[in-house]
Protein backbone atom coordinates (compact mmCIF):
# COMPACT_ATOMS: atom_id res chain seq x y z
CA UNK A 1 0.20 7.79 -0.28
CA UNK A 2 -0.70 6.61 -3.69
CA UNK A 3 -0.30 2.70 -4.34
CA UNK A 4 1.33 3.66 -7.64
CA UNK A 5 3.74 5.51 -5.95
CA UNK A 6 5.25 3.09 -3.36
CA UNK A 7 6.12 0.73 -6.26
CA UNK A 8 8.69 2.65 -6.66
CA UNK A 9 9.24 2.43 -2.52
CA UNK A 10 9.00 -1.30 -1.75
CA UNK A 11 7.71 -4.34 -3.74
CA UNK A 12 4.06 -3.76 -4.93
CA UNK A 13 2.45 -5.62 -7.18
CA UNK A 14 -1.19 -5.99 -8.79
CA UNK A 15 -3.43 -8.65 -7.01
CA UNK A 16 -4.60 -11.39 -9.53
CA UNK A 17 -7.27 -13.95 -8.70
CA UNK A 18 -6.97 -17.34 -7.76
CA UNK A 19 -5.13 -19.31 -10.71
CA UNK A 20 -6.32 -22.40 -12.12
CA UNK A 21 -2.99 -24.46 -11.68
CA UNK A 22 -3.98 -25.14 -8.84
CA UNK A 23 -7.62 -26.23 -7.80
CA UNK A 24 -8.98 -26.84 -4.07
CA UNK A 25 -11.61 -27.37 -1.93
CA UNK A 26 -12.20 -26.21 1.28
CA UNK A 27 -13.55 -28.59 4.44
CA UNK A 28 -14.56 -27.33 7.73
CA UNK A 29 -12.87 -29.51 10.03
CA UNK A 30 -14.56 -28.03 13.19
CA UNK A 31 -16.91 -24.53 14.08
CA UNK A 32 -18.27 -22.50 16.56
CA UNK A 33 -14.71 -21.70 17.83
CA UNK A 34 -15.36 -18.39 19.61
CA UNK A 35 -12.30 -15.94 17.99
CA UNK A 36 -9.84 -18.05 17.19
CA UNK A 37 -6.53 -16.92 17.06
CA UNK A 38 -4.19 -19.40 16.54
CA UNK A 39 -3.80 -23.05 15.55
CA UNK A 40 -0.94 -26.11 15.79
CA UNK A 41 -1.08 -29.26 14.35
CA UNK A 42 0.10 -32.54 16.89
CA UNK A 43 1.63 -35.37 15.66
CA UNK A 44 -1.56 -37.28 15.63
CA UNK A 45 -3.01 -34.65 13.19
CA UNK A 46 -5.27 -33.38 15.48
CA UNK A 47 -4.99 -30.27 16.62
CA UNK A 48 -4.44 -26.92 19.68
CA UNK A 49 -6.45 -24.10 19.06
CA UNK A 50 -6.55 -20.96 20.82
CA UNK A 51 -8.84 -19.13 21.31
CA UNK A 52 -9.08 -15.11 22.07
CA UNK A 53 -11.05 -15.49 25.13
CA UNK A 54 -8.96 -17.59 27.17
CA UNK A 55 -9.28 -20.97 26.28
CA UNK A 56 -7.24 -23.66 24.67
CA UNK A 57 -8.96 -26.46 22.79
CA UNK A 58 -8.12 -29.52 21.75
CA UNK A 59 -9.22 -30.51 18.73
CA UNK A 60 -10.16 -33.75 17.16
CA UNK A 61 -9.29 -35.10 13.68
CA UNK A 62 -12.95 -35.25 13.20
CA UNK A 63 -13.69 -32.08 14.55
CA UNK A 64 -14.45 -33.01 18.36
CA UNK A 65 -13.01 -30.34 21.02
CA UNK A 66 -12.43 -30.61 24.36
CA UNK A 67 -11.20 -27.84 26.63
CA UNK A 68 -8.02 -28.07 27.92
CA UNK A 69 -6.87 -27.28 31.58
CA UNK A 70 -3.17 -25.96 33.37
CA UNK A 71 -3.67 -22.80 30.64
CA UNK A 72 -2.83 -19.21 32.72
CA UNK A 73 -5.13 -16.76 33.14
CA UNK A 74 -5.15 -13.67 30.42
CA UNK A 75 -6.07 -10.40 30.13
CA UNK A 76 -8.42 -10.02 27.81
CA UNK A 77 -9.89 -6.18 26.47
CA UNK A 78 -9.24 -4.94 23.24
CA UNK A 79 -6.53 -6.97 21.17
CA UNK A 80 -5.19 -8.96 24.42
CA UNK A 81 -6.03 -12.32 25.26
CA UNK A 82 -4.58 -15.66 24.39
CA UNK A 83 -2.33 -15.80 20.60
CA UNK A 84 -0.12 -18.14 19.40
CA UNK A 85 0.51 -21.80 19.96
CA UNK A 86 3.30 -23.88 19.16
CA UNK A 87 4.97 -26.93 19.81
CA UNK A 88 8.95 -27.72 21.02
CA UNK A 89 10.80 -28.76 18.20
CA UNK A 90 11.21 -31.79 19.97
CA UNK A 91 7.75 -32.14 21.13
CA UNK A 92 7.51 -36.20 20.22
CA UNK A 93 10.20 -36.78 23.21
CA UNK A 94 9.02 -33.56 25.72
CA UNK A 95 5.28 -33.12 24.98
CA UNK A 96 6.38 -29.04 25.25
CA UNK A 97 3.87 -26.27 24.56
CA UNK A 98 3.86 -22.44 24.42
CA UNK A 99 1.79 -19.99 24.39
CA UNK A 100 1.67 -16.82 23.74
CA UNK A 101 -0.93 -14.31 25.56
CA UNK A 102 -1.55 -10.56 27.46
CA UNK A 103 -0.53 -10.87 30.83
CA UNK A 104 -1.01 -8.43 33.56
CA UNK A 105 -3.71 -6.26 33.79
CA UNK A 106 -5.82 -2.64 32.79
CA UNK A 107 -2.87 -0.52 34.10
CA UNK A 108 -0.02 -2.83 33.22
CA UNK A 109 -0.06 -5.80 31.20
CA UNK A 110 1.76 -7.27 28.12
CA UNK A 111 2.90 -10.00 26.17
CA UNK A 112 3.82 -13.07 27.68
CA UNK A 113 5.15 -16.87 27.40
CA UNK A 114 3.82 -20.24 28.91
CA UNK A 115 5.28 -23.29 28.73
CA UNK A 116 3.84 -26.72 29.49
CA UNK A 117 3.57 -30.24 29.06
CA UNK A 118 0.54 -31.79 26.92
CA UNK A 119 -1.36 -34.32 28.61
CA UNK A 120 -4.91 -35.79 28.13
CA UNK A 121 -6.84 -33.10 29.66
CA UNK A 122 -4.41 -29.95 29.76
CA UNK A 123 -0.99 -29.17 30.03
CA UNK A 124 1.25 -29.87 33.35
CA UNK A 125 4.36 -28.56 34.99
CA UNK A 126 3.61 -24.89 33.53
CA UNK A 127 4.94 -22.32 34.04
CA UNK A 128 5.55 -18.64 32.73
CA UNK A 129 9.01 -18.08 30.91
CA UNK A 130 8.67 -14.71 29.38
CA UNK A 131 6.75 -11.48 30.23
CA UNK A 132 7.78 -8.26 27.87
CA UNK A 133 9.17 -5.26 29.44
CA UNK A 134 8.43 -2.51 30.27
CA UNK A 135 4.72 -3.14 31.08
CA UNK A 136 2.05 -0.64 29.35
CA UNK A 137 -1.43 0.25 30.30
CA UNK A 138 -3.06 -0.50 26.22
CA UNK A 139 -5.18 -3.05 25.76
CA UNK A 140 -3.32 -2.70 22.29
CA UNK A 141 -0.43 -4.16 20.08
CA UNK A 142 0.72 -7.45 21.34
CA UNK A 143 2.47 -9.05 18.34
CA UNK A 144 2.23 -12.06 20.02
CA UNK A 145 3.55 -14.82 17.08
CA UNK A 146 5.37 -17.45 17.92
CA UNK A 147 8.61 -19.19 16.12
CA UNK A 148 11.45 -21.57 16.34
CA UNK A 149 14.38 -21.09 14.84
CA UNK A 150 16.83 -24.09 13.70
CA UNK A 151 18.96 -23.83 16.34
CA UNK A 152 16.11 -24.51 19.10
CA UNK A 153 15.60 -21.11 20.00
CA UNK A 154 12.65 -19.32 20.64
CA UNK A 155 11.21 -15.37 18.60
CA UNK A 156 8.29 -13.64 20.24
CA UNK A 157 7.07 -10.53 17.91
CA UNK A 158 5.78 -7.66 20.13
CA UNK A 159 3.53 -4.83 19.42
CA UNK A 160 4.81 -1.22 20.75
CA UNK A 161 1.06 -0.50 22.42
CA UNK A 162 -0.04 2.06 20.50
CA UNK A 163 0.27 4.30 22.55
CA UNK A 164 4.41 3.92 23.13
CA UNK A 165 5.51 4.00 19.23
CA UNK A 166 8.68 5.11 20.31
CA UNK A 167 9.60 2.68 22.24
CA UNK A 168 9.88 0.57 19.26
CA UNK A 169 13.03 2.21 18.59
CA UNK A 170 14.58 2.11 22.16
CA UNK A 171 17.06 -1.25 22.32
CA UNK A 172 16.53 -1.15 26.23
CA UNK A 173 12.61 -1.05 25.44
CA UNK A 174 11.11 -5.01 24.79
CA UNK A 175 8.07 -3.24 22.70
CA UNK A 176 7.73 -3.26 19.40
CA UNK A 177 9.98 -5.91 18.54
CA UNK A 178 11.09 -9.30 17.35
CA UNK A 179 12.74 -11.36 20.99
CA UNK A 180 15.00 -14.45 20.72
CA UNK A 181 15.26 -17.08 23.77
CA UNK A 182 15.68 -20.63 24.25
CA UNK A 183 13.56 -23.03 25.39
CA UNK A 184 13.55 -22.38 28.82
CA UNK A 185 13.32 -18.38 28.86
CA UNK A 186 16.80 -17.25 28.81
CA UNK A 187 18.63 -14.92 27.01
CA UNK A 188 21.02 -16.66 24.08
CA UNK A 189 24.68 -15.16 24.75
CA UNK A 190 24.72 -14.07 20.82
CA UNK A 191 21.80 -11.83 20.68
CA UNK A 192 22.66 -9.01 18.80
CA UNK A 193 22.11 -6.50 21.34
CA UNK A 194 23.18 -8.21 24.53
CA UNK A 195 25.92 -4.85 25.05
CA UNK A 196 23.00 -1.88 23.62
CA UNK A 197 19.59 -2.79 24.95
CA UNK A 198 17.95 -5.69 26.33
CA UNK A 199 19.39 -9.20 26.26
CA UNK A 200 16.31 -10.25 24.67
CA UNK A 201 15.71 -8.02 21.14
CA UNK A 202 17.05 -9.74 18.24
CA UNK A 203 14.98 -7.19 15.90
CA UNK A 204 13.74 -3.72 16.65
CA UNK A 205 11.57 -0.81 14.37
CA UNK A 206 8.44 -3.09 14.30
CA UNK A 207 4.80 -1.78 14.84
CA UNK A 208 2.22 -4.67 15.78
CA UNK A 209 3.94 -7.86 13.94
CA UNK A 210 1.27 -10.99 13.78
CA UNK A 211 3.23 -12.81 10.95
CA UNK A 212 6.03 -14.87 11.80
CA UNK A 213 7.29 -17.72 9.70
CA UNK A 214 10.69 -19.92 9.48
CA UNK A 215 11.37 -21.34 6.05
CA UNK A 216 12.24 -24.84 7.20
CA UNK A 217 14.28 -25.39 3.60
CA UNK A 218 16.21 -21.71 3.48
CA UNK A 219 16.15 -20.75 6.97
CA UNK A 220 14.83 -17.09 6.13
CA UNK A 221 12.64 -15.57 8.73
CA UNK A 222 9.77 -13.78 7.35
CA UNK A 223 7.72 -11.47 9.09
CA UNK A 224 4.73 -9.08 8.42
CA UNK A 225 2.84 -6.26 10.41
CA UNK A 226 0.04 -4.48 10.35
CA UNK A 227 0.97 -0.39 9.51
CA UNK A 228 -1.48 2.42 10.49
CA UNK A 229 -4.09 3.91 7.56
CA UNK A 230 -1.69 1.79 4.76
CA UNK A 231 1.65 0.74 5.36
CA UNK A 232 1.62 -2.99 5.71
CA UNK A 233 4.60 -4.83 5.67
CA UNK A 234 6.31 -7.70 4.80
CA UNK A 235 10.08 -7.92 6.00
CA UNK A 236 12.73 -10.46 5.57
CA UNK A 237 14.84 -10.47 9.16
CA UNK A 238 17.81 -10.46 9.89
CA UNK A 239 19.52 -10.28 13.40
CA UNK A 240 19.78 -6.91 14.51
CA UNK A 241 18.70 -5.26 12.02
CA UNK A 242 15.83 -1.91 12.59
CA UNK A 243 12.26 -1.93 10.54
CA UNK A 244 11.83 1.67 11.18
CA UNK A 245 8.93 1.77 12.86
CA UNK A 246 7.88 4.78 13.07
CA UNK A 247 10.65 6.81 12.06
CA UNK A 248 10.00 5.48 8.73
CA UNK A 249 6.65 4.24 7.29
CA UNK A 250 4.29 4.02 3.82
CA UNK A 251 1.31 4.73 6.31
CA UNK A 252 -0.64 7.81 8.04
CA UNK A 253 -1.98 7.80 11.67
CA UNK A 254 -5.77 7.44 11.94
CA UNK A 255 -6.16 10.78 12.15
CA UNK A 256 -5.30 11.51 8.36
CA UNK A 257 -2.13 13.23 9.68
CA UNK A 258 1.55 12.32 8.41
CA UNK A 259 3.78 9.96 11.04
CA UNK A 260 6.98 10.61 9.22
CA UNK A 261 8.06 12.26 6.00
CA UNK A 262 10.49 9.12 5.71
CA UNK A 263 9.94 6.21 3.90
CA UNK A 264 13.51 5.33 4.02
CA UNK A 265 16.44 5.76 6.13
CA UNK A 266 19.90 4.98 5.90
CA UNK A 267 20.79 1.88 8.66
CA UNK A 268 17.24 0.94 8.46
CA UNK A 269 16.02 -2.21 6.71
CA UNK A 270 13.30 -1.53 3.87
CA UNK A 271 10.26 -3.93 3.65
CA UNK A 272 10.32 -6.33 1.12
CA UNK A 273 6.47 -5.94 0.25
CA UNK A 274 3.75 -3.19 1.27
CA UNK A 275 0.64 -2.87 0.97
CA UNK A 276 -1.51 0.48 0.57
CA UNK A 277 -4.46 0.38 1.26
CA UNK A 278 -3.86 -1.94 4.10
CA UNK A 279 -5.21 -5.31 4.16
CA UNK A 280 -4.51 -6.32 7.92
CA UNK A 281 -2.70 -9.30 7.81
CA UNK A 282 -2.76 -11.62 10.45
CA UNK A 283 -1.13 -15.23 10.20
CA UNK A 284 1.63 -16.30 7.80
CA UNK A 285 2.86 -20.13 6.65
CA UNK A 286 5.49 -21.09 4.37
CA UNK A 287 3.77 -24.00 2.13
CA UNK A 288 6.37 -26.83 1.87
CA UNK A 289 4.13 -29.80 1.16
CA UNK A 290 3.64 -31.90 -1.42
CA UNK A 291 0.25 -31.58 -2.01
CA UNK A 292 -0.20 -28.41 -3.82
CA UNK A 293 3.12 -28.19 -5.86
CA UNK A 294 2.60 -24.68 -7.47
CA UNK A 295 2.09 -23.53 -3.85
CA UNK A 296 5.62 -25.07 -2.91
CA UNK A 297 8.08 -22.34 -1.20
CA UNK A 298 5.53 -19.39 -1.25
CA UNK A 299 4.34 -17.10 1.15
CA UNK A 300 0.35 -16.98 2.52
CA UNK A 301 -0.81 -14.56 4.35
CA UNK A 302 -4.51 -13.90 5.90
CA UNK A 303 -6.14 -10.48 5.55
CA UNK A 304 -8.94 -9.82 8.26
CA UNK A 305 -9.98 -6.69 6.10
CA UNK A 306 -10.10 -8.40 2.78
CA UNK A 307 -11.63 -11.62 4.18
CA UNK A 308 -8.81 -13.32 2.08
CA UNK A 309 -5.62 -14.70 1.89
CA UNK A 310 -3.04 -13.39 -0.09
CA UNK A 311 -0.66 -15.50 -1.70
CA UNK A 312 3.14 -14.75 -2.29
CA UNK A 313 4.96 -16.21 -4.94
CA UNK A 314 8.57 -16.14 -3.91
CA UNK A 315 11.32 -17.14 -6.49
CA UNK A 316 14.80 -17.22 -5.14
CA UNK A 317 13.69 -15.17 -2.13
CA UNK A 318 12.41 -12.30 -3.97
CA UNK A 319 8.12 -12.02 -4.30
CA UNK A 320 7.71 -12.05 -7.64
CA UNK A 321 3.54 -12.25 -7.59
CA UNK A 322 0.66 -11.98 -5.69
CA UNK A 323 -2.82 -13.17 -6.52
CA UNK A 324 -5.67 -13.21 -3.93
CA UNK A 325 -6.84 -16.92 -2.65
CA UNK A 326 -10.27 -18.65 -0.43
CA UNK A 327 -12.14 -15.25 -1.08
CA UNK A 328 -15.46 -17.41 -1.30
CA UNK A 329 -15.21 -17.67 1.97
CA UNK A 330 -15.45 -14.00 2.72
CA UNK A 331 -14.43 -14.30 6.37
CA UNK A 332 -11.81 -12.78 7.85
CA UNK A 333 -8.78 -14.89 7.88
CA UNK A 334 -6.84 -14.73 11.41
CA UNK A 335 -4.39 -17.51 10.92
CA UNK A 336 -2.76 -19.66 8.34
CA UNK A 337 -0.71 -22.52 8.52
CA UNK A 338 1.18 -25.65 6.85
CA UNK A 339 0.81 -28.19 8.68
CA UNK A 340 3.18 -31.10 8.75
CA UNK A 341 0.16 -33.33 6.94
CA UNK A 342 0.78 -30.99 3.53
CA UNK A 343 -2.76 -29.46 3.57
CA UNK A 344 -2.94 -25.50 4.53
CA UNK A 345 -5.29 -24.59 7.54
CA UNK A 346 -7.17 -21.57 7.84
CA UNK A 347 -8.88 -19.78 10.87
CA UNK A 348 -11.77 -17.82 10.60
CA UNK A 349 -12.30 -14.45 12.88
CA UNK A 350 -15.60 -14.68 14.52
CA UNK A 351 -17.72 -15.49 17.54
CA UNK A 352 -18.55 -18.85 15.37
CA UNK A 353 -14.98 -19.36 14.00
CA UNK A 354 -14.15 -22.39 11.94
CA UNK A 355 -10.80 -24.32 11.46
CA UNK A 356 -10.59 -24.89 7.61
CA UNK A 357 -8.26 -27.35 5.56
CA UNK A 358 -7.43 -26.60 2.07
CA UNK A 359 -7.05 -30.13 0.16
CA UNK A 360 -7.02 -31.35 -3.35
CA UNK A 361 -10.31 -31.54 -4.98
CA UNK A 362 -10.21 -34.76 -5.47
């Protein structure tokens, strides 16, 4: 469908370039990370990477990594393989870790949790506290983000396979959607769909979500995910509440043929922000440091087709602008954070990935 006509759909706006309120440099703080997928900042500000393949790294202030130990083992083919990281919210007093990754294997795999303890050389005590059901046999839409929410409790996006759309609109299906547990693996009593569908879905209708962010100062949960041909989206959640995926969508299948004739439905939640064409976002921070004040409260969101990022402005929680950021780069941008030092961090998609920190030019 025409760009022009999903403004009229969902929030679209033109793409500006990088403005000059706010200058930067960018510093490779390590390379030759072999498809990086996710990074976490410790308290030391060094930091955990993961990395596609299987491995997670630790990596020094001054760019030194070691490989860490006590990690489980992963499927990886296709899209699976090791995603997020992130620490416990109390991680100073409990040295907690999870991961995200594909568990299983060819005929039945998904998306899983592990939790351990960070020592030295690895983490300890681990153990798995989440695998996504049903199983599915594509190597194909994890999800796979990571996020806690103020109260201590755990979301896990999941992908719907590809293969198993549908399922993202089944409440007794764990594909295709956003999960809520706490710490330990269980389900909270006050999920929304404890009585409907599985004790774990706290958001349903998604396609293959790899944008997850809590707004530390608002509390809003903001997600994005990748449509088909077009159709990205960027959706503010809310517990219970249905995307649409794929009874309702902006996007085509691959095949040039139409998945819906919907791109609205009453009882389901509309995104906030789309994008046709897509750009393929993967990774999503809320700045809320000091060091780049114009940046303060907005959205930023890495495009692996664009070999961007794309920066939100959000006023009052509405996007109100977009302009296109770190396109000098021109690598594809697989995750993007704020880390609790103020500067933004950027992985780069490749078999010679770099960790990159945004800063100040002075």
């Amino acid at each position: 469908m025409h760009r022009l006509l999903l403004c009229f759909l969902a929030a679209c706006l033109p793409v500006t370039g990088a403005t000059a309120a706010e200058p930067y440099r960018l510093e490779t703080v390590t390379s030759g990370l072999h498809h990086p997928w996710s990074v976490a900042q410790l308290p030391d500000h060094s930091f955990l990477v993961t990395e596609r393949r299987g491995r997670l790294l630790h990596v020094g202030r001054g760019g030194g990594q070691q490989r860490l130990d006590g990690v489980p083992p992963t499927h990886v083919a296709g899209q699976g393989g090791f995603f997020d990281v992130v620490l416990h919210p109390r991680f100073a007093d409990n040295g907690l870790v999870y991961l995200s990754y594909a568990a299983g294997g060819p005929g039945a795999n998904g998306t899983a949790v592990f939790r351990g303890r960070l020592t030295a050389t690895g983490l300890v005590d681990g153990e798995e506290i989440l695998r996504v059901q049903p199983l599915k046999g594509t190597p194909q839409h994890y999800g796979g983000r990571l996020a806690f929410l103020a109260d201590g409790t755990l979301l896990l996006t999941t992908g719907e396979g590809f293969d198993d759309r549908e399922a993202a609109q089944d409440p007794a299906s764990e594909l295709g959607k956003v999960l809520r547990i706490d710490d330990e693996g269980a389900a909270p009593a006050d999920n929304p769909l404890v009585a409907t569908g599985s004790r774990r879905v706290w958001t349903l209708g998604h396609r293959n979500p790899q944008g997850l962010a809590v707004d530390p100062a608002s509390g809003r949960v903001w997600l994005h995910e990748h449509g088909p041909r077009g159709g990205d989206e960027v959706n503010l959640l809310r517990p219970g509440g249905n995307y649409g995926w794929p009874a309702v969508t902006r996007g085509i299948d691959y095949s040039g043929m139409r998945i819906s004739p919907y791109t609205q439905w009453p009882g389901m939640v509309d995104p906030v922000h789309v994008w046709v064409p897509s750009i393929a976002p993967s990774g999503l921070a809320i700045y809320r440091g000091d060091r780049f004040p114009a940046w303060r409260g907005d959205l930023f969101v890495g495009a692996l087709v664009d070999r961007e990022v794309r920066r939100l402005d959000l006023e009052d929680g509405a996007i109100v602008g977009e302009s296109a950021l770190f396109g000098d780069l021109d690598e594809r941008i697989r995750d993007v954070r704020s880390a609790p030092d103020g500067f933004l961090y950027l992985l780069t998609d490749s078999a010679d990935g770099r960790l990159i920190r945004v800063r100040p030019p002075e």
